[in-house]
PDB file of N, CA and C in Angstrom:
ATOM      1  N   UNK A   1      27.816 237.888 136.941  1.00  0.00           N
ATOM      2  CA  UNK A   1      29.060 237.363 137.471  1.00  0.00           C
ATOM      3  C   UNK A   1      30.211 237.606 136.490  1.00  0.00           C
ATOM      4  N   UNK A   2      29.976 237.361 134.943  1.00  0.00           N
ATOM      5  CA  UNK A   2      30.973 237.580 134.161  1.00  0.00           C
ATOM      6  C   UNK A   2      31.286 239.062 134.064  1.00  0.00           C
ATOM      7  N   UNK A   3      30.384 239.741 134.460  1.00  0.00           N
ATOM      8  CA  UNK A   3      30.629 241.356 134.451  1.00  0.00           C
ATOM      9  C   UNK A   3      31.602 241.635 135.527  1.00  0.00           C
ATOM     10  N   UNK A   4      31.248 241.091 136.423  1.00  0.00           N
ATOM     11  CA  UNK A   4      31.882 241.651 137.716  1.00  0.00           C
ATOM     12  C   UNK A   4      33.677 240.907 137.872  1.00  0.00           C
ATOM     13  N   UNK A   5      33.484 239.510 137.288  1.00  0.00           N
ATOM     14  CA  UNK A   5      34.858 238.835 136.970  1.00  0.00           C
ATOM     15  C   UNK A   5      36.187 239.692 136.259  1.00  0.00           C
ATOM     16  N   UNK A   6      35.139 240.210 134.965  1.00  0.00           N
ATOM     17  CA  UNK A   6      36.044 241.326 134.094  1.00  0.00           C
ATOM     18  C   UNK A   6      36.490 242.365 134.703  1.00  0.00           C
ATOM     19  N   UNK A   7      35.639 243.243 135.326  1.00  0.00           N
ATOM     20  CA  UNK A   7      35.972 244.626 135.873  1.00  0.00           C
ATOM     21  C   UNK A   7      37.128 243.955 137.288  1.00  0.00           C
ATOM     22  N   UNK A   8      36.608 242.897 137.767  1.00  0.00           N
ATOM     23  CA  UNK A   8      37.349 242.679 139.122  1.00  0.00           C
ATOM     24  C   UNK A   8      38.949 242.646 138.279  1.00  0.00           C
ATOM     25  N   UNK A   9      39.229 241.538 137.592  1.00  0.00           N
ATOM     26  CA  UNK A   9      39.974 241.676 137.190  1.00  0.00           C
ATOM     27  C   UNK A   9      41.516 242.750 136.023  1.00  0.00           C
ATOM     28  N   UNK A  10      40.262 243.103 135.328  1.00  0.00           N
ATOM     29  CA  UNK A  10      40.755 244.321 134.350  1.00  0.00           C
ATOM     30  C   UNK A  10      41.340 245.625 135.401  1.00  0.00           C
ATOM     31  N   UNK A  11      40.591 245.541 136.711  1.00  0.00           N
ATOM     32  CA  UNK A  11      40.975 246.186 137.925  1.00  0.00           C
ATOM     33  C   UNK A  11      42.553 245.948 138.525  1.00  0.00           C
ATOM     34  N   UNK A  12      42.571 245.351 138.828  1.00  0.00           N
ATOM     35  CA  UNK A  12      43.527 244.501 139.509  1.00  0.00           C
ATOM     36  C   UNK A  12      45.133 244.820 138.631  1.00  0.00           C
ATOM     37  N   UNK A  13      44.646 244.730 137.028  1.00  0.00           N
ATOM     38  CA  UNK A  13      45.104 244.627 136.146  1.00  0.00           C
ATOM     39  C   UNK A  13      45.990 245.599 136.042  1.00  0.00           C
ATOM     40  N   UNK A  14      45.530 246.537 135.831  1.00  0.00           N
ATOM     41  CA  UNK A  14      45.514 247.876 135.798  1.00  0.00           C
ATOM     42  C   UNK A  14      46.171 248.645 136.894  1.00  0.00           C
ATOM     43  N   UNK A  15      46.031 247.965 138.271  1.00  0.00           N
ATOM     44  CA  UNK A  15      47.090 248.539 139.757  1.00  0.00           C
ATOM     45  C   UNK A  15      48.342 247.797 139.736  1.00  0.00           C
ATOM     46  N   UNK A  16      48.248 246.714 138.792  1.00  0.00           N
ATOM     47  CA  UNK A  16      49.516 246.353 138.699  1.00  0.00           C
ATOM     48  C   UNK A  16      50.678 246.529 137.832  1.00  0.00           C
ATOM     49  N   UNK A  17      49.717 246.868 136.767  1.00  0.00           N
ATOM     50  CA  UNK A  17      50.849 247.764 135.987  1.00  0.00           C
ATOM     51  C   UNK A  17      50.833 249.101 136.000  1.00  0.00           C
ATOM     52  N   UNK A  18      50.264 249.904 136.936  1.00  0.00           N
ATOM     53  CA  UNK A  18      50.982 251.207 137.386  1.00  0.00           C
ATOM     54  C   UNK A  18      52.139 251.028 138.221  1.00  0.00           C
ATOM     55  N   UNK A  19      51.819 250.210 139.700  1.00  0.00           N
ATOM     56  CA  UNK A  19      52.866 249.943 140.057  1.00  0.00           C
ATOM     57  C   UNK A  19      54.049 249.130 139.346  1.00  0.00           C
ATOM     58  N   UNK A  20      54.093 248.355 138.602  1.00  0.00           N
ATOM     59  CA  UNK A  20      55.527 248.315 137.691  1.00  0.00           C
ATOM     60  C   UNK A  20      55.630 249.836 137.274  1.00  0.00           C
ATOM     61  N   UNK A  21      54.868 250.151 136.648  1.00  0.00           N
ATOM     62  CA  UNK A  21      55.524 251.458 136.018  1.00  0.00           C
ATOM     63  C   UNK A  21      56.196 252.206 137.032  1.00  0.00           C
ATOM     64  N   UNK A  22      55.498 252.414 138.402  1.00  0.00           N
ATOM     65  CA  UNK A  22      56.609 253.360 139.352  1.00  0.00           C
ATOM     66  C   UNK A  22      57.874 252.645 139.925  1.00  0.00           C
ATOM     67  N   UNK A  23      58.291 251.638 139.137  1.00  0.00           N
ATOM     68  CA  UNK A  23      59.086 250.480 139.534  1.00  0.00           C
ATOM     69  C   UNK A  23      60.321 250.367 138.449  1.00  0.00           C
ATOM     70  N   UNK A  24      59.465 250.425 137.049  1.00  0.00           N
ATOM     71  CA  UNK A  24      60.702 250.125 136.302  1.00  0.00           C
ATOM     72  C   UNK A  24      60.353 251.056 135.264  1.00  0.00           C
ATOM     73  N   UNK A  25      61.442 250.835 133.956  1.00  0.00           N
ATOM     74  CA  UNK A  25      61.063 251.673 132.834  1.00  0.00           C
ATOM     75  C   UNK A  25      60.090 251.519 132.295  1.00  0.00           C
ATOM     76  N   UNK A  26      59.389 252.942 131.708  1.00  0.00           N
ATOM     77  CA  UNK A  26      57.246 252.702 130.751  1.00  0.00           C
ATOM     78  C   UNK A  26      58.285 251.314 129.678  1.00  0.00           C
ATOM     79  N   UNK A  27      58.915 251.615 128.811  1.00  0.00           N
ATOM     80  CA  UNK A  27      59.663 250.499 128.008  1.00  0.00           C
ATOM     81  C   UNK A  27      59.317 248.837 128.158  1.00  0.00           C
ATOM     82  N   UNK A  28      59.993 249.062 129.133  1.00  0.00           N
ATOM     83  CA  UNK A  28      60.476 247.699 129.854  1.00  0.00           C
ATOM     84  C   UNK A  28      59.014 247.206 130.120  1.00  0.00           C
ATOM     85  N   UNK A  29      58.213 247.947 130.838  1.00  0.00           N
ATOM     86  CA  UNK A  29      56.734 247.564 131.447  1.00  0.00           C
ATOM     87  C   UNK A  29      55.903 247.324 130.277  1.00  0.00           C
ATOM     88  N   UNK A  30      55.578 247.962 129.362  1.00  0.00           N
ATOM     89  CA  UNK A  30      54.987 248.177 128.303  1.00  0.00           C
ATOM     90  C   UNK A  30      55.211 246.935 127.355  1.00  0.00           C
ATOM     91  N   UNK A  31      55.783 246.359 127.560  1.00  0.00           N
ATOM     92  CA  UNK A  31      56.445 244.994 126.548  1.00  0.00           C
ATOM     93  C   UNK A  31      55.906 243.799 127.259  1.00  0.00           C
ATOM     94  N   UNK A  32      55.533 243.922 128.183  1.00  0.00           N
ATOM     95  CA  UNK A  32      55.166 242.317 129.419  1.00  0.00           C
ATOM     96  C   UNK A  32      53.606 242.424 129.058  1.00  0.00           C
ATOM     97  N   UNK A  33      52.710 243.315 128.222  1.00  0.00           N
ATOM     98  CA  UNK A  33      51.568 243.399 128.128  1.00  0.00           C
ATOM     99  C   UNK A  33      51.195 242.380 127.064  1.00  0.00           C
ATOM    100  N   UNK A  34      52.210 242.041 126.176  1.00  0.00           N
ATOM    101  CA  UNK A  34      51.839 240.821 125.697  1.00  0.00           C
ATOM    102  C   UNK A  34      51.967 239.399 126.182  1.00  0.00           C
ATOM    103  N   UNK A  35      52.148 239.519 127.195  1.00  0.00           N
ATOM    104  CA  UNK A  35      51.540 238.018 127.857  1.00  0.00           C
ATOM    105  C   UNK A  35      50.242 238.369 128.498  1.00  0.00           C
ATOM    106  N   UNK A  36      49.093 238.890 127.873  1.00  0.00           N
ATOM    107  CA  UNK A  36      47.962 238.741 127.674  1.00  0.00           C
ATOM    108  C   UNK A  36      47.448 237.627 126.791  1.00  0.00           C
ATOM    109  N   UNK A  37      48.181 236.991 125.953  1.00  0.00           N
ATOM    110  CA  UNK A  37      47.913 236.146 124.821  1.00  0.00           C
ATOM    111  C   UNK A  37      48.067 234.723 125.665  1.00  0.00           C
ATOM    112  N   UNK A  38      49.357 235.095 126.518  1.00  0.00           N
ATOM    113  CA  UNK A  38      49.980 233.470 126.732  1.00  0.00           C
ATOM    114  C   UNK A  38      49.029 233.259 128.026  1.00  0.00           C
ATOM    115  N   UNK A  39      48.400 234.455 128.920  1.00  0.00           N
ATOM    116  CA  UNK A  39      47.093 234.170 130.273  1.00  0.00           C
ATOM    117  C   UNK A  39      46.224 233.338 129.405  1.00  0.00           C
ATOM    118  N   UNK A  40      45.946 234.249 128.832  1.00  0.00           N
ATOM    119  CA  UNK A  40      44.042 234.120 127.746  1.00  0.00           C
ATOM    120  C   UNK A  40      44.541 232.400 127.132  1.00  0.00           C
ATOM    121  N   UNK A  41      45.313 232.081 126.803  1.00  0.00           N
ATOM    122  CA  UNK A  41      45.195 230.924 126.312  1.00  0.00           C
ATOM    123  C   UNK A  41      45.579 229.726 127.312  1.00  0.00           C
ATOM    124  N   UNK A  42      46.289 229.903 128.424  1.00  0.00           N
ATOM    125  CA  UNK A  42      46.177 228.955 129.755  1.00  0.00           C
ATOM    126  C   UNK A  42      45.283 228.935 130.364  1.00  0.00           C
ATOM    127  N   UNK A  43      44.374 230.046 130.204  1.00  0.00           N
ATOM    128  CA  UNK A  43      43.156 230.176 131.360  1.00  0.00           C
ATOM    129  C   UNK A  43      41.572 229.170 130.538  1.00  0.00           C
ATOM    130  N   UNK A  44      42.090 229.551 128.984  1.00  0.00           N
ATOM    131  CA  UNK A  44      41.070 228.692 128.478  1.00  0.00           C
ATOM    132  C   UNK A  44      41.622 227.431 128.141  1.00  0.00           C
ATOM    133  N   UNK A  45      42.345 226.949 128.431  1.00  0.00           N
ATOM    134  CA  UNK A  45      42.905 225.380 128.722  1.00  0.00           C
ATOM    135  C   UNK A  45      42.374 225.301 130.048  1.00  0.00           C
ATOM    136  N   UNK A  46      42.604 225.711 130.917  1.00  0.00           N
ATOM    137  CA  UNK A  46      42.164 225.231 132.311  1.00  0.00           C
ATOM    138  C   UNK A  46      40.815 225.209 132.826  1.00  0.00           C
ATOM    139  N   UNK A  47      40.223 226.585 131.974  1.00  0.00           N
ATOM    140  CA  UNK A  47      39.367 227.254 132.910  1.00  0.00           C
ATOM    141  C   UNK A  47      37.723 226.103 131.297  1.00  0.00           C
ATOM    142  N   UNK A  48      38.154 226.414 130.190  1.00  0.00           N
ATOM    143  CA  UNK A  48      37.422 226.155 129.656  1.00  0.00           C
ATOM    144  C   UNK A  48      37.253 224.840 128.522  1.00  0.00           C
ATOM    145  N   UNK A  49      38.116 224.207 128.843  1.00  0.00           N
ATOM    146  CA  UNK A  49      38.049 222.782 128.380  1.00  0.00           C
ATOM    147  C   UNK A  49      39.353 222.732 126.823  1.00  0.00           C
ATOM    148  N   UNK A  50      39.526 224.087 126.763  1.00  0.00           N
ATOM    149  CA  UNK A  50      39.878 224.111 125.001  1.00  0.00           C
ATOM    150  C   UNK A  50      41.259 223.706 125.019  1.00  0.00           C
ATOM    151  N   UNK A  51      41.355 223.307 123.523  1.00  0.00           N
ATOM    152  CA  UNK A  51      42.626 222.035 123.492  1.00  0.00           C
ATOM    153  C   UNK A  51      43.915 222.973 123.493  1.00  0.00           C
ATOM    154  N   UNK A  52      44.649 222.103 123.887  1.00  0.00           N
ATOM    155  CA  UNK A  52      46.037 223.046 123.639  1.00  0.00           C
ATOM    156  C   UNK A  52      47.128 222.511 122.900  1.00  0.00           C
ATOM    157  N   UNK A  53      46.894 223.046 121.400  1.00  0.00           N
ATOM    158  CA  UNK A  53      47.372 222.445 119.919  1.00  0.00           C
ATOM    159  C   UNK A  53      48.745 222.999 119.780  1.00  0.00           C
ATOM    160  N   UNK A  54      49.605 222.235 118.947  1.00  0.00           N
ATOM    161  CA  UNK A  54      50.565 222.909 118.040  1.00  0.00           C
ATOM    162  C   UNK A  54      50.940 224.660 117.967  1.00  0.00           C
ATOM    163  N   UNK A  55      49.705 224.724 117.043  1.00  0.00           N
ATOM    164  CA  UNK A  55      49.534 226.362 116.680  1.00  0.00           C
ATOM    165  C   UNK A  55      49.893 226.417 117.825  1.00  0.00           C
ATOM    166  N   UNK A  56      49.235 227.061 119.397  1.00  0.00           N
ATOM    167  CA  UNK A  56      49.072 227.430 120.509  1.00  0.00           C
ATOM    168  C   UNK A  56      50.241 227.323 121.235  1.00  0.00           C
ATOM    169  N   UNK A  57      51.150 226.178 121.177  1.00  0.00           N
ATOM    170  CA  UNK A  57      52.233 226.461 121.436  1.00  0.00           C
ATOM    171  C   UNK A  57      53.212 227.022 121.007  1.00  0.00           C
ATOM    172  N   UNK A  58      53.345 226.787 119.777  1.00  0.00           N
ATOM    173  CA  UNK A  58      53.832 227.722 118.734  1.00  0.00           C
ATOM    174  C   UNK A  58      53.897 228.971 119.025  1.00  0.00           C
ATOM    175  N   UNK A  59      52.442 229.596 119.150  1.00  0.00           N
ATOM    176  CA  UNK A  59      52.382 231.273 119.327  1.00  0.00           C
ATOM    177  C   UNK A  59      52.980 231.708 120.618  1.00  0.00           C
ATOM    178  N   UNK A  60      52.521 230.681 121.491  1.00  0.00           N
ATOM    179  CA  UNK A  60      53.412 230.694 122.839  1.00  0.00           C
ATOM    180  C   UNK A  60      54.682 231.197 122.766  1.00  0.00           C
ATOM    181  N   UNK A  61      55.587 230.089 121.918  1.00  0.00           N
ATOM    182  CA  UNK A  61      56.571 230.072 122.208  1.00  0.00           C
ATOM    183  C   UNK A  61      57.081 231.281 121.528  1.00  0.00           C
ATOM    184  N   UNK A  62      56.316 231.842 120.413  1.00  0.00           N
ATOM    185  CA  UNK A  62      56.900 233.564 119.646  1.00  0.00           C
ATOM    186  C   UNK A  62      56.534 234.426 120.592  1.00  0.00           C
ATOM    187  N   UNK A  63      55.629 234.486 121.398  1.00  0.00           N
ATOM    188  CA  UNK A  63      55.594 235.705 122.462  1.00  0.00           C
ATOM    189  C   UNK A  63      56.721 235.531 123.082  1.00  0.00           C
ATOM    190  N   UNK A  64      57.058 234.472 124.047  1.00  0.00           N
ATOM    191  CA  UNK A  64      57.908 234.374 124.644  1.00  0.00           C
ATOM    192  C   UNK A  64      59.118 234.542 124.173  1.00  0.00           C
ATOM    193  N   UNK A  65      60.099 234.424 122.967  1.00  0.00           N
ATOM    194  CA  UNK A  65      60.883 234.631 122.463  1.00  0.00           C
ATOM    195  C   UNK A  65      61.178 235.834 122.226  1.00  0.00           C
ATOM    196  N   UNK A  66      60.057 236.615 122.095  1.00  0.00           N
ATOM    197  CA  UNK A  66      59.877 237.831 121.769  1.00  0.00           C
ATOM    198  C   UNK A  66      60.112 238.980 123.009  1.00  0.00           C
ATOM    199  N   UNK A  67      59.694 238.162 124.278  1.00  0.00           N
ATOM    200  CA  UNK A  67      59.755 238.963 125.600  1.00  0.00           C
ATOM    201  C   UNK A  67      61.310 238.755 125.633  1.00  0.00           C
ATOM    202  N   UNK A  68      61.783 238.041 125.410  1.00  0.00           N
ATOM    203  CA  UNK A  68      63.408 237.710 125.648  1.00  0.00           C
ATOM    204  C   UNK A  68      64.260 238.600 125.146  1.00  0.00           C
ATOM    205  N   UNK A  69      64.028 238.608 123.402  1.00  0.00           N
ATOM    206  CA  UNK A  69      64.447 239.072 122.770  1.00  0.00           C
ATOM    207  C   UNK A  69      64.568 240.728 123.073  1.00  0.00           C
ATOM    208  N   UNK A  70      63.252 241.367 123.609  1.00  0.00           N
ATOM    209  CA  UNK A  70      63.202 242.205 123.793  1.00  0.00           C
ATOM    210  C   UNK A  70      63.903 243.030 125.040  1.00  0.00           C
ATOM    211  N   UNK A  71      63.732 241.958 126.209  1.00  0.00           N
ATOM    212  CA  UNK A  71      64.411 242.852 127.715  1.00  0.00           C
ATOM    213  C   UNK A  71      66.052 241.951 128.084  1.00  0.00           C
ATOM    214  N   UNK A  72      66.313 241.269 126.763  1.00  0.00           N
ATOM    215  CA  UNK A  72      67.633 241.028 127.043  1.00  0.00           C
ATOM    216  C   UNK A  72      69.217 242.781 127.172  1.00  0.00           C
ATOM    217  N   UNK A  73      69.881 241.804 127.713  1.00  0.00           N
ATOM    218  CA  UNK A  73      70.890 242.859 127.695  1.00  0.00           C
ATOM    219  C   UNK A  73      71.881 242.559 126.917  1.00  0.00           C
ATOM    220  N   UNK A  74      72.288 243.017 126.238  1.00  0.00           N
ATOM    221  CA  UNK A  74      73.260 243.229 124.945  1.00  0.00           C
ATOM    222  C   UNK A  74      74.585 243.758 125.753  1.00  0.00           C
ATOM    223  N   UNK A  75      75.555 243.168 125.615  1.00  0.00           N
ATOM    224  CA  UNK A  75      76.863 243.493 126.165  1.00  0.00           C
ATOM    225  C   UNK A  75      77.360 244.680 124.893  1.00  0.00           C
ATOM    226  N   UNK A  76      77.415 245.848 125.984  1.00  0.00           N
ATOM    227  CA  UNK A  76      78.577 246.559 125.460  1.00  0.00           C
ATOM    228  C   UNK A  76      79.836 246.255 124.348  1.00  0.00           C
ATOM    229  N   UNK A  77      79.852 247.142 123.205  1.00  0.00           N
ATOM    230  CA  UNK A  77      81.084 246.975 122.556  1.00  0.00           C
ATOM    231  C   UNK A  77      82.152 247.480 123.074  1.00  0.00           C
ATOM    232  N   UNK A  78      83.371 247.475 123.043  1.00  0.00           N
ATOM    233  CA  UNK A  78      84.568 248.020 123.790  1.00  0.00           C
ATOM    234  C   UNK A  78      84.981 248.760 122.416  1.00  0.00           C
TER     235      UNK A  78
END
């Protein structure tokens, strides 16, 4: 079952970020792959009992800052 969970998913995974890619810039797409960290650690809060500490939000909150930081738009200089 855990075999088939992975591939089902890693599947899935994988059609969805091709289609972003025929959607938006490789750039732009290529940068959202780190919220792999912020799934993997909600799914084992939910899915597997594990606590959800400080640290954990913490790292949370640097991915996320980081996605911001990254696909923000910067106004033009004149």
């Amino acid at each position: 079952m855990a075999v088939l969970f992975i591939g089902l998913s890693s599947g899935i995974g994988y059609v969805l970020w091709l289609w972003a890619l025929k959607h938006a810039a490789p750039t732009r797409v290529t940068v959202f792959l780190s919220l792999s960290p912020i799934t993997a650690a909600l799914l084992g809060v939910a899915l597997l009992g594990e606590p959800f500490t400080v640290g954990v939000l913490l790292g949370l909150a640097g991915v996320v800052a980081g996605l911001w930081l990254a696909t923000r738009t910067v106004p033009a200089l004149k």
